[in-house]
PDB file of N, CA and C in Angstrom:
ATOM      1  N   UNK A   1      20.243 -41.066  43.737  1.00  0.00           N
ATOM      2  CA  UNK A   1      20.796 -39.851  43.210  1.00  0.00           C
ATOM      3  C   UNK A   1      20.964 -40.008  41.698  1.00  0.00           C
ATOM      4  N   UNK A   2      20.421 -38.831  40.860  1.00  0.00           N
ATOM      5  CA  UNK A   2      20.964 -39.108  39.726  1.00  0.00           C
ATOM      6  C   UNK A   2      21.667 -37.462  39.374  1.00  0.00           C
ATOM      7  N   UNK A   3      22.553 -37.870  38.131  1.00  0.00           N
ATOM      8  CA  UNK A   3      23.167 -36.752  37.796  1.00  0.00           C
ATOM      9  C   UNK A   3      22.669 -36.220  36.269  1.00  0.00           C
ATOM     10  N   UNK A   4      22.484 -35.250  36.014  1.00  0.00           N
ATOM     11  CA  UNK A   4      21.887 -34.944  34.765  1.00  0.00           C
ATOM     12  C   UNK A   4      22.965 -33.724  34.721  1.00  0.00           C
ATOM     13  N   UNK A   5      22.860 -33.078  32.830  1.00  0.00           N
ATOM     14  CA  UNK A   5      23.766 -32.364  31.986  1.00  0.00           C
ATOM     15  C   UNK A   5      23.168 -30.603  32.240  1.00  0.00           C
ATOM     16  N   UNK A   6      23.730 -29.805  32.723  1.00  0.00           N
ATOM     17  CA  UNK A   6      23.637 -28.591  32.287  1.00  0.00           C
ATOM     18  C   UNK A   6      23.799 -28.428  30.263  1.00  0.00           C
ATOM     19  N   UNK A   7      23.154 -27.397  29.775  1.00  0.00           N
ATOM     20  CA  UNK A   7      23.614 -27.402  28.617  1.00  0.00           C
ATOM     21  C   UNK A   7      24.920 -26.984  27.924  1.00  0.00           C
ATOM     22  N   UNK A   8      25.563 -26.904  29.010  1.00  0.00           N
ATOM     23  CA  UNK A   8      26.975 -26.091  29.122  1.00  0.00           C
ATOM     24  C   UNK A   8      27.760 -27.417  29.185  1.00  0.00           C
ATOM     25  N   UNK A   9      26.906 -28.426  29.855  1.00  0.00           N
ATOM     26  CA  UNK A   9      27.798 -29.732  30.144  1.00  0.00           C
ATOM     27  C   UNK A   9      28.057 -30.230  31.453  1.00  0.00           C
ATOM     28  N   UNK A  10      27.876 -29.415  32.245  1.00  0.00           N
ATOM     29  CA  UNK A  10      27.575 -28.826  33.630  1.00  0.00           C
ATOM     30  C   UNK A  10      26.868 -29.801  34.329  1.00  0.00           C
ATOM     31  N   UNK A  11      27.552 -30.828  35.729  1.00  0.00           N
ATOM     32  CA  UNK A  11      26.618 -31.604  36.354  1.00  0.00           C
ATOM     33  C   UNK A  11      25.541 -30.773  36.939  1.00  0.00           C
ATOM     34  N   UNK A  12      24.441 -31.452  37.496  1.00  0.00           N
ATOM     35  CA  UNK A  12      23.332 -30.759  38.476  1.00  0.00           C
ATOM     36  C   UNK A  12      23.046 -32.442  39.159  1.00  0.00           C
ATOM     37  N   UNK A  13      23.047 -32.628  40.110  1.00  0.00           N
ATOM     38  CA  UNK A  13      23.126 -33.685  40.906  1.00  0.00           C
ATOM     39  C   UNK A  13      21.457 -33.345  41.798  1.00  0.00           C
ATOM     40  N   UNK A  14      20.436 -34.273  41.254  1.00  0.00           N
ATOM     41  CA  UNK A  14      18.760 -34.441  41.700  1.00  0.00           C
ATOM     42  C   UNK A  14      19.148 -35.618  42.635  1.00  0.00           C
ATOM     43  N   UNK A  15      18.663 -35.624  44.386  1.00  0.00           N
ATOM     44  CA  UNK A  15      18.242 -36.488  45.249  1.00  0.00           C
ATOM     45  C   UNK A  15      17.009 -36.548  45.893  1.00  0.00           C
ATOM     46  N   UNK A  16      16.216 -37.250  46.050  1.00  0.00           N
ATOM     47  CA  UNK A  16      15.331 -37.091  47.047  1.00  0.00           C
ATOM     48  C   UNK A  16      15.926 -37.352  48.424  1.00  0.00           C
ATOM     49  N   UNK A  17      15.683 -36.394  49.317  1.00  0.00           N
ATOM     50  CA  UNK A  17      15.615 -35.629  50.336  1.00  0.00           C
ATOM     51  C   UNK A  17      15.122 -36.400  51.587  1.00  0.00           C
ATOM     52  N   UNK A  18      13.384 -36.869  51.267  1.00  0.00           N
ATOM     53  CA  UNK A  18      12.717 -36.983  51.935  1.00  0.00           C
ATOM     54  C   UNK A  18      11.428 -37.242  50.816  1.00  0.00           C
ATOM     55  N   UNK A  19      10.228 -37.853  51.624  1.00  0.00           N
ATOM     56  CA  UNK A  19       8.974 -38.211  51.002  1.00  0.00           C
ATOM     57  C   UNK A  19       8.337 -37.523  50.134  1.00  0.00           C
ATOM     58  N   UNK A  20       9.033 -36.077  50.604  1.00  0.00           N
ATOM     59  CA  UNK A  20       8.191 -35.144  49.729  1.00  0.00           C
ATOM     60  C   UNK A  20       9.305 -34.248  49.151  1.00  0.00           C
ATOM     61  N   UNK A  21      10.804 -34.404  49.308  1.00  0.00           N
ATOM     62  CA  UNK A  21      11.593 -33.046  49.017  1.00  0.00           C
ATOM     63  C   UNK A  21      12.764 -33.782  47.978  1.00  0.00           C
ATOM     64  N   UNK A  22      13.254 -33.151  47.143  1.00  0.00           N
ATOM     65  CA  UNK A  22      14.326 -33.026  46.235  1.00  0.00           C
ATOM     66  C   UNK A  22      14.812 -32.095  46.473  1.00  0.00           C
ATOM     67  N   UNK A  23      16.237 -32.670  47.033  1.00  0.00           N
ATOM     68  CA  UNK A  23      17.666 -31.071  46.376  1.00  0.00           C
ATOM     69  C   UNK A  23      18.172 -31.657  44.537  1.00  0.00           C
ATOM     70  N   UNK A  24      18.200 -30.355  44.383  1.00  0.00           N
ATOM     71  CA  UNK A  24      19.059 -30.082  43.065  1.00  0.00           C
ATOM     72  C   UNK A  24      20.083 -29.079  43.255  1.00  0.00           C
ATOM     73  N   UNK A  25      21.313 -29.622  42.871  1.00  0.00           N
ATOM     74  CA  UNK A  25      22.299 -28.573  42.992  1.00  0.00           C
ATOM     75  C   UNK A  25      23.229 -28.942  42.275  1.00  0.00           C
ATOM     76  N   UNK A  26      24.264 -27.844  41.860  1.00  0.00           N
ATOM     77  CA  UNK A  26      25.922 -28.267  40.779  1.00  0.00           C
ATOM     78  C   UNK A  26      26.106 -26.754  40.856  1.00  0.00           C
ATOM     79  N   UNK A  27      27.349 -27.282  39.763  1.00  0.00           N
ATOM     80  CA  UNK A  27      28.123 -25.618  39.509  1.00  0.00           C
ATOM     81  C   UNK A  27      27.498 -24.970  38.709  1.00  0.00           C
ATOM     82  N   UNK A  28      27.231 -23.610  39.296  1.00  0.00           N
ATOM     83  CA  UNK A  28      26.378 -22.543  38.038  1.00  0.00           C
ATOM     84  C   UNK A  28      27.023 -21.097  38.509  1.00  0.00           C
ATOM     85  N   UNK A  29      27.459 -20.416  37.780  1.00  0.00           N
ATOM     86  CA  UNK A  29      28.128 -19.191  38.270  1.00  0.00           C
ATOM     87  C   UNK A  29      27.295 -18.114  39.007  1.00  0.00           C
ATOM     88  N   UNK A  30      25.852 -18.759  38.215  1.00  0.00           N
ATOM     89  CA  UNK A  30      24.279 -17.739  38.586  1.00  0.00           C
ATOM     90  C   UNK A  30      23.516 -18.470  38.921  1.00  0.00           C
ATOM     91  N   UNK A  31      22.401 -18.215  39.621  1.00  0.00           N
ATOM     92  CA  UNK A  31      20.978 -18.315  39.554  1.00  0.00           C
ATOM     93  C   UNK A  31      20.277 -17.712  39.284  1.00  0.00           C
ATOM     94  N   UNK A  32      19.026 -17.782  38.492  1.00  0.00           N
ATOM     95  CA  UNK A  32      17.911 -16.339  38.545  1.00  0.00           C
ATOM     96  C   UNK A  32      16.806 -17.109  39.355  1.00  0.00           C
ATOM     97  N   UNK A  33      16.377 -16.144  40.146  1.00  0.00           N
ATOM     98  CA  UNK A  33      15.252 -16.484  41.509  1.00  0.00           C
ATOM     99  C   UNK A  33      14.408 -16.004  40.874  1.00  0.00           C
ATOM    100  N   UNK A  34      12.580 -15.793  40.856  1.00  0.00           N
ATOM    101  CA  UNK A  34      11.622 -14.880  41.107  1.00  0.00           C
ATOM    102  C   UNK A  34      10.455 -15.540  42.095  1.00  0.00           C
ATOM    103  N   UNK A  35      10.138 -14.203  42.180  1.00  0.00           N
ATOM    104  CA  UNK A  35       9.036 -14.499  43.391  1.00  0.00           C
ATOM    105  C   UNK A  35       8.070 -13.845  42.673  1.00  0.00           C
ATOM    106  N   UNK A  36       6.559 -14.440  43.585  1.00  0.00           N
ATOM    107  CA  UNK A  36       5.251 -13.771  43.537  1.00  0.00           C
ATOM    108  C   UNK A  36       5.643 -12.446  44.560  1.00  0.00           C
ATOM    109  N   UNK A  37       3.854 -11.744  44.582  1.00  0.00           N
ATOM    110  CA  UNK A  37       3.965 -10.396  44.915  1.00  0.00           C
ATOM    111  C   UNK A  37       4.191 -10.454  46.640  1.00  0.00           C
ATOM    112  N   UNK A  38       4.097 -12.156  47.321  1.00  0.00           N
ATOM    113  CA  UNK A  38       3.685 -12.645  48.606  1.00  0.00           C
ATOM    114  C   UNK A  38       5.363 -13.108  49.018  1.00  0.00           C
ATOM    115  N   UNK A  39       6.027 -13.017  48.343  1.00  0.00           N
ATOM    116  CA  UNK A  39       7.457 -13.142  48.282  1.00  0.00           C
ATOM    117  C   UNK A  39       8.087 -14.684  47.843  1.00  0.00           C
ATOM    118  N   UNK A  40       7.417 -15.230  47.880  1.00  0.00           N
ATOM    119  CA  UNK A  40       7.392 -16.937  47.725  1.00  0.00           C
ATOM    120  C   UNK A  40       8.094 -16.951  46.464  1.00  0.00           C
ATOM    121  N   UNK A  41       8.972 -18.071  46.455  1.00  0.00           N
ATOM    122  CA  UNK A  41       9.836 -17.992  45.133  1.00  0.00           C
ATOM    123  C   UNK A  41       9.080 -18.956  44.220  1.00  0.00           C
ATOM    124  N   UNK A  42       9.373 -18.906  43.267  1.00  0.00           N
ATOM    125  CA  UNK A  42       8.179 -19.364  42.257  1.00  0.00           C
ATOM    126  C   UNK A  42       8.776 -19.938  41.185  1.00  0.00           C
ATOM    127  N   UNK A  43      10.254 -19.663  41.039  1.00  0.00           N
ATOM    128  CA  UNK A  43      11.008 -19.872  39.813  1.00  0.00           C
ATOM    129  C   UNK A  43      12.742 -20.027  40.204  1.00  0.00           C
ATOM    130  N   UNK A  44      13.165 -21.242  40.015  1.00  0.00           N
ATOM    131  CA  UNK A  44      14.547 -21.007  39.942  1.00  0.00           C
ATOM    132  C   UNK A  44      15.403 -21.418  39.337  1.00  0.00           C
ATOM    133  N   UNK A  45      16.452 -20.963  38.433  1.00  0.00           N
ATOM    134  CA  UNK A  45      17.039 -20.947  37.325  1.00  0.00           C
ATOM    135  C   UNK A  45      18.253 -20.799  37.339  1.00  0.00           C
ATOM    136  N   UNK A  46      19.206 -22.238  36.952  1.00  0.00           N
ATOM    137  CA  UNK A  46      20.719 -22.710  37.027  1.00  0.00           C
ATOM    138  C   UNK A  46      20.947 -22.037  35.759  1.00  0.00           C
ATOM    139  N   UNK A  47      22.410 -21.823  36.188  1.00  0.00           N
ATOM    140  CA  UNK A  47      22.764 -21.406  34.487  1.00  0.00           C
ATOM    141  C   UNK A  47      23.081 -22.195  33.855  1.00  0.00           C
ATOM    142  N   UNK A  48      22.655 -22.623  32.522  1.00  0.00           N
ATOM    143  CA  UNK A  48      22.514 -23.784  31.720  1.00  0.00           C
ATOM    144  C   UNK A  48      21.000 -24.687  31.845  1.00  0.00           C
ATOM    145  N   UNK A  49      20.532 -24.207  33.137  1.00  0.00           N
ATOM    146  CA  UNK A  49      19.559 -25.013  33.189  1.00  0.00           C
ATOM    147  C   UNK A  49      19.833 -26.003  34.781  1.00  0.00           C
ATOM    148  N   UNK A  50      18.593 -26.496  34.973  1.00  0.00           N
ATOM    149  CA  UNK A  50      17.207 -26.558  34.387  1.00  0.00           C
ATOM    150  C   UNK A  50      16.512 -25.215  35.039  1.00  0.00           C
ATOM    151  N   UNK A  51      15.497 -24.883  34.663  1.00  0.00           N
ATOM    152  CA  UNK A  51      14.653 -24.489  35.064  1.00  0.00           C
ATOM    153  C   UNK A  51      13.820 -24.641  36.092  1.00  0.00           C
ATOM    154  N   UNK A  52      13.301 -24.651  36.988  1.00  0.00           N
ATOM    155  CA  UNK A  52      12.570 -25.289  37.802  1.00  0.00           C
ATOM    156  C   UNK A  52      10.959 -24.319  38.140  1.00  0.00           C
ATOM    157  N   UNK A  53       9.777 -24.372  38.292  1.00  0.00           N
ATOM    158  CA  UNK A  53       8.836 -23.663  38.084  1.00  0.00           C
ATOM    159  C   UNK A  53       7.971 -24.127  39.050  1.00  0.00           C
ATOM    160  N   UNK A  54       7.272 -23.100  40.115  1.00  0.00           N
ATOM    161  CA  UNK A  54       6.791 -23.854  40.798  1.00  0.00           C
ATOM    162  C   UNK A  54       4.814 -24.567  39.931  1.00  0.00           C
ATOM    163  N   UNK A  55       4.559 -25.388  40.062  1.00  0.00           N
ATOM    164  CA  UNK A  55       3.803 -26.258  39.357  1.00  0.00           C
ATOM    165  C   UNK A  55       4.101 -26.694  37.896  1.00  0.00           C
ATOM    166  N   UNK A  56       5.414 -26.839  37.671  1.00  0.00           N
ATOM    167  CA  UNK A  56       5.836 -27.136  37.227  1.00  0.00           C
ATOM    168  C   UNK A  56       6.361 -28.420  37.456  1.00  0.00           C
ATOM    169  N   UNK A  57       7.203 -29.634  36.784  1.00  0.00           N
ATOM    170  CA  UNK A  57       7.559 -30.530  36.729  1.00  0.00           C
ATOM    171  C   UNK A  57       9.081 -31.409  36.709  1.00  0.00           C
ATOM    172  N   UNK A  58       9.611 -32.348  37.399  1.00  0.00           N
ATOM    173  CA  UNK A  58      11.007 -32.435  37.426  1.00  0.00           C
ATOM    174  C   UNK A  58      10.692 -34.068  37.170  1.00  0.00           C
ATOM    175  N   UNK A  59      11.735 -35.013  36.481  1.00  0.00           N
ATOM    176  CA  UNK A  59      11.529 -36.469  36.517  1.00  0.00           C
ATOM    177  C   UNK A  59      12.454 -36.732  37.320  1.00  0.00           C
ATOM    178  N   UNK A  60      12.278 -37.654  38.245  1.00  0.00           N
ATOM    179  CA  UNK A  60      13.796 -38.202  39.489  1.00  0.00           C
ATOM    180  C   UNK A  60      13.208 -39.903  38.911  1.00  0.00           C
ATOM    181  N   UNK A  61      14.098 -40.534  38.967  1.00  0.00           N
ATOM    182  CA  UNK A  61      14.059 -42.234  39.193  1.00  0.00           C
ATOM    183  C   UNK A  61      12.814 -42.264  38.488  1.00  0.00           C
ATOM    184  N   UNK A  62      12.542 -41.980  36.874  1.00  0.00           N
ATOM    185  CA  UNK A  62      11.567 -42.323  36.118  1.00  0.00           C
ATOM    186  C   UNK A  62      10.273 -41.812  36.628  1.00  0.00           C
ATOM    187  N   UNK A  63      10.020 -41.012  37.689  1.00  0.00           N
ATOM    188  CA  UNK A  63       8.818 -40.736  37.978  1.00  0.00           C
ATOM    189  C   UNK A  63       8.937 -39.319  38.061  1.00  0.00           C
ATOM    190  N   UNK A  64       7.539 -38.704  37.568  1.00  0.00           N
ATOM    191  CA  UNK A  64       7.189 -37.358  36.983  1.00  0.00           C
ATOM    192  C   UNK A  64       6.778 -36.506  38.990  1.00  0.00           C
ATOM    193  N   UNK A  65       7.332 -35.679  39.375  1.00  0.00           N
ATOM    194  CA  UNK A  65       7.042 -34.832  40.357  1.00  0.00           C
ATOM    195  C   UNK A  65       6.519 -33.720  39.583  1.00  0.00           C
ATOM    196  N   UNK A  66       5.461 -33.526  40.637  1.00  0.00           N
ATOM    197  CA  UNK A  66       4.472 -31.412  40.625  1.00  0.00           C
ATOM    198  C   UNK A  66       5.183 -30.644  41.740  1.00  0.00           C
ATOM    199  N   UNK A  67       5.753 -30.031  41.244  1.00  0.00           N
ATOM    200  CA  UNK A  67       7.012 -28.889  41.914  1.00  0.00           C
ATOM    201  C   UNK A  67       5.966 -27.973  42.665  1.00  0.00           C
ATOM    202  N   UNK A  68       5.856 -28.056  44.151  1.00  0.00           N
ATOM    203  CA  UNK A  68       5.030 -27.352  44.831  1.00  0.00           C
ATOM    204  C   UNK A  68       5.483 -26.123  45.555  1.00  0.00           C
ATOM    205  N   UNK A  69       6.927 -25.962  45.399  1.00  0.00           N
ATOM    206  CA  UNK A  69       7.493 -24.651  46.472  1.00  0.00           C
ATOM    207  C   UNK A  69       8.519 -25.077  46.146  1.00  0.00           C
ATOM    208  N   UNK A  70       9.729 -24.050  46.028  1.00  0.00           N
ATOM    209  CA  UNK A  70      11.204 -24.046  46.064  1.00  0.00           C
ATOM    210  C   UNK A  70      12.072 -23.040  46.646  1.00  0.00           C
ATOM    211  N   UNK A  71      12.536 -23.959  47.548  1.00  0.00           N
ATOM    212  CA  UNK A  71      13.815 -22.991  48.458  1.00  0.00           C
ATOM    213  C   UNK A  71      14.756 -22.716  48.267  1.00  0.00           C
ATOM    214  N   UNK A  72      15.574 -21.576  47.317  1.00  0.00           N
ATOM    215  CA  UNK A  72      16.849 -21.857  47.374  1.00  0.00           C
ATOM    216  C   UNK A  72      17.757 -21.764  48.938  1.00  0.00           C
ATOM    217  N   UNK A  73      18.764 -22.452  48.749  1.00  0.00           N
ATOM    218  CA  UNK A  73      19.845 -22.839  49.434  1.00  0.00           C
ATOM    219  C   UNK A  73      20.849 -21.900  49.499  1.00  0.00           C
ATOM    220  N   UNK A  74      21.312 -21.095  50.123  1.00  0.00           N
ATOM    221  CA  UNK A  74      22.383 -19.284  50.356  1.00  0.00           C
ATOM    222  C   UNK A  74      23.498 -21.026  50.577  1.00  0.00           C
ATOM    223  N   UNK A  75      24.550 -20.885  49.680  1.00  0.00           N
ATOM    224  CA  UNK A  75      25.628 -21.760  49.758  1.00  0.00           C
ATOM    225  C   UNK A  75      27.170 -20.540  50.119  1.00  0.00           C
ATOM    226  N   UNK A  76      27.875 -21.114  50.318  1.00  0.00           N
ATOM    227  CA  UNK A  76      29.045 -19.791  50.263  1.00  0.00           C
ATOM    228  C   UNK A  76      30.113 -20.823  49.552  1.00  0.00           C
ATOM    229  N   UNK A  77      29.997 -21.333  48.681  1.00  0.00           N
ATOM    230  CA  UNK A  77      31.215 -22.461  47.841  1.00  0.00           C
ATOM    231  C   UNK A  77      30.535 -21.434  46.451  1.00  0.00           C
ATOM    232  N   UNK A  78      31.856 -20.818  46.008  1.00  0.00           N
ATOM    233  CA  UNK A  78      31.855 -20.030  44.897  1.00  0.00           C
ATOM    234  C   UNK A  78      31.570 -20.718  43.925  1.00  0.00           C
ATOM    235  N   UNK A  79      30.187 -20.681  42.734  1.00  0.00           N
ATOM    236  CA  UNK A  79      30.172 -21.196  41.651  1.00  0.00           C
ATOM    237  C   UNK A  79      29.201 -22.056  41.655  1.00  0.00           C
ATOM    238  N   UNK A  80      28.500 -22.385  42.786  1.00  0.00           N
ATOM    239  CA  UNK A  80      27.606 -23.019  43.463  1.00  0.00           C
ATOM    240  C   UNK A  80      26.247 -22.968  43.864  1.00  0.00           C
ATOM    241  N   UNK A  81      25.473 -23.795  43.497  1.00  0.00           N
ATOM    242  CA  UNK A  81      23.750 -23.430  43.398  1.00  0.00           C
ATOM    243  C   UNK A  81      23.456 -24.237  43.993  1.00  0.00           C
ATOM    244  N   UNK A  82      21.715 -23.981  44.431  1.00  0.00           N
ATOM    245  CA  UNK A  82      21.267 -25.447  45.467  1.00  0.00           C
ATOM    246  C   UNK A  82      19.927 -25.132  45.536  1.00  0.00           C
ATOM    247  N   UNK A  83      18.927 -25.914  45.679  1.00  0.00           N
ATOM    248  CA  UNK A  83      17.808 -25.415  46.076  1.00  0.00           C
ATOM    249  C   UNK A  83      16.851 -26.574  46.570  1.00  0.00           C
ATOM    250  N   UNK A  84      16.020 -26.703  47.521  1.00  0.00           N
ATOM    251  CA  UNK A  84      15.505 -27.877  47.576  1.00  0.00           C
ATOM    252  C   UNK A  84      13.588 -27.518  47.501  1.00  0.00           C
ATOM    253  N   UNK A  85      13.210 -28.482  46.212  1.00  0.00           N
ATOM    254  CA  UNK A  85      12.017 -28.484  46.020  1.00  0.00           C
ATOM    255  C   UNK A  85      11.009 -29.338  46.651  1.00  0.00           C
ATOM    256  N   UNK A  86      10.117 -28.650  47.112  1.00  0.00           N
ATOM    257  CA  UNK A  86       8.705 -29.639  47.931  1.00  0.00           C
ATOM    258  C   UNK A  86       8.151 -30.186  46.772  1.00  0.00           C
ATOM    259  N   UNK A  87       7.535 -31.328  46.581  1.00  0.00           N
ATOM    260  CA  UNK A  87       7.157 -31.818  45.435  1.00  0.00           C
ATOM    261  C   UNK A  87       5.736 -33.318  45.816  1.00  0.00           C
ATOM    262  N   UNK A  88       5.076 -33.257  44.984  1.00  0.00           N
ATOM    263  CA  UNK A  88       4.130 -34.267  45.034  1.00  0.00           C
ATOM    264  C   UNK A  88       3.947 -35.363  43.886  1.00  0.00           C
ATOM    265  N   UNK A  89       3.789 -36.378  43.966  1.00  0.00           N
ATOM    266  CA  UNK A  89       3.636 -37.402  42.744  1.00  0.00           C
ATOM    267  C   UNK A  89       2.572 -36.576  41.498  1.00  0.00           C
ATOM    268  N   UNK A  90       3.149 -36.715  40.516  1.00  0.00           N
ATOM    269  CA  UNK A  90       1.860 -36.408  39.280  1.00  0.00           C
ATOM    270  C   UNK A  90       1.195 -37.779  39.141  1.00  0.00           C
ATOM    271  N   UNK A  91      -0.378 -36.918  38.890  1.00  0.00           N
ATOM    272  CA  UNK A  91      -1.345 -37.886  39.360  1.00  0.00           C
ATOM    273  C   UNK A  91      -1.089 -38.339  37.546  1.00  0.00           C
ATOM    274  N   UNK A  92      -1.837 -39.364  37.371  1.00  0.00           N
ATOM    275  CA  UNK A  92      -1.940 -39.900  35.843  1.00  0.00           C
ATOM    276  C   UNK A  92      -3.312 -39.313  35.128  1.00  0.00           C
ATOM    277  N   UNK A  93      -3.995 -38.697  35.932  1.00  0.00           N
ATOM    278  CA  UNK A  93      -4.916 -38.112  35.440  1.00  0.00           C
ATOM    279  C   UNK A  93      -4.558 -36.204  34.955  1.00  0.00           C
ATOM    280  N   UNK A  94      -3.467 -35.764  35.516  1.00  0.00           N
ATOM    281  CA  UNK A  94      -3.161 -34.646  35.531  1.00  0.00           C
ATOM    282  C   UNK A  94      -1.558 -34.719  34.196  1.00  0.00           C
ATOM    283  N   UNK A  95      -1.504 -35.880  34.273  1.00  0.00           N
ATOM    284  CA  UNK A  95      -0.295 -36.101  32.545  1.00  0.00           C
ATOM    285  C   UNK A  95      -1.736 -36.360  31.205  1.00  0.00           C
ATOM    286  N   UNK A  96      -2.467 -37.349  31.548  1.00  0.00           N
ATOM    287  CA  UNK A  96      -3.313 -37.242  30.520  1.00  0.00           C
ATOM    288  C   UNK A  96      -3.929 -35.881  29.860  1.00  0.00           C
ATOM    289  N   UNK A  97      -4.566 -35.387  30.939  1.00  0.00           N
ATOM    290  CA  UNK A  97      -4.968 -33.808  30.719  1.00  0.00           C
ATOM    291  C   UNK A  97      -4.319 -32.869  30.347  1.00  0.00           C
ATOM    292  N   UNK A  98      -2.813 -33.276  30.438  1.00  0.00           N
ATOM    293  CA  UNK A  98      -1.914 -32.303  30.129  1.00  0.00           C
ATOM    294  C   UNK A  98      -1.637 -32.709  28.627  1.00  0.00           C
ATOM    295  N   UNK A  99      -1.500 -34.153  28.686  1.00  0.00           N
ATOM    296  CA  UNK A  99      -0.998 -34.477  27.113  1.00  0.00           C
ATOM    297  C   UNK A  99      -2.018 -34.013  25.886  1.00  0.00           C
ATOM    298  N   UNK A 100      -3.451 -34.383  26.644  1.00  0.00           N
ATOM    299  CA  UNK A 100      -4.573 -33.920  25.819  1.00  0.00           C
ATOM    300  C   UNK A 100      -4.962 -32.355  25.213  1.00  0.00           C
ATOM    301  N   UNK A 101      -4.260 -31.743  26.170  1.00  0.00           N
ATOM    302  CA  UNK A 101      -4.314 -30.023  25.588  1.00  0.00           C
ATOM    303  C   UNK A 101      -5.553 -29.394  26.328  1.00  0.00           C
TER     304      UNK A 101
END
């Protein structure tokens, strides 16, 4: 488990889950969700942060994850966010390509 800073100051507490899943969750008064036109959420957004995007990217325990799907989590603890992301190792060929432009 590690704990990382909202920009507010704000914990957000990253675990892996499982082989393939990360929860992220802390106190955020909001979330902003969006979905594609297929309803699939695609984007989800703590207040303060982070961001999360699906093919997009999260670091847990020094290693870079490709954010493949994200679920948020319906919590009923007021103030409270959660969401757990499916995720795959980034290949080293897909950071090079990325670093390269």
């Amino acid at each position: 488990m590690e704990i990382i800073k909202s920009r507010y100051g704000l914990n957000r507490t990253i675990e892996k889950i499982d082989t393939n899943q990360i929860r992220v969750m802390g106190e955020s008064q909001f979330q902003r969700v969006a979905a594609n036109d297929a309803g699939e959420v695609i984007m989800f957004d703590f207040e303060g942060g982070p961001a999360l995007l699906v093919g997009g990217e999260i670091t847990y325990q020094k290693t870079k994850w490709k954010i493949e799907n994200i679920k948020p989590i319906e919590t009923y603890r007021e103030g409270f966010s959660e969401c757990i992301l499916t995720v795959s190792m980034k290949k080293e060929k897909e950071e090079l390509a990325a670093w390269q432009g």
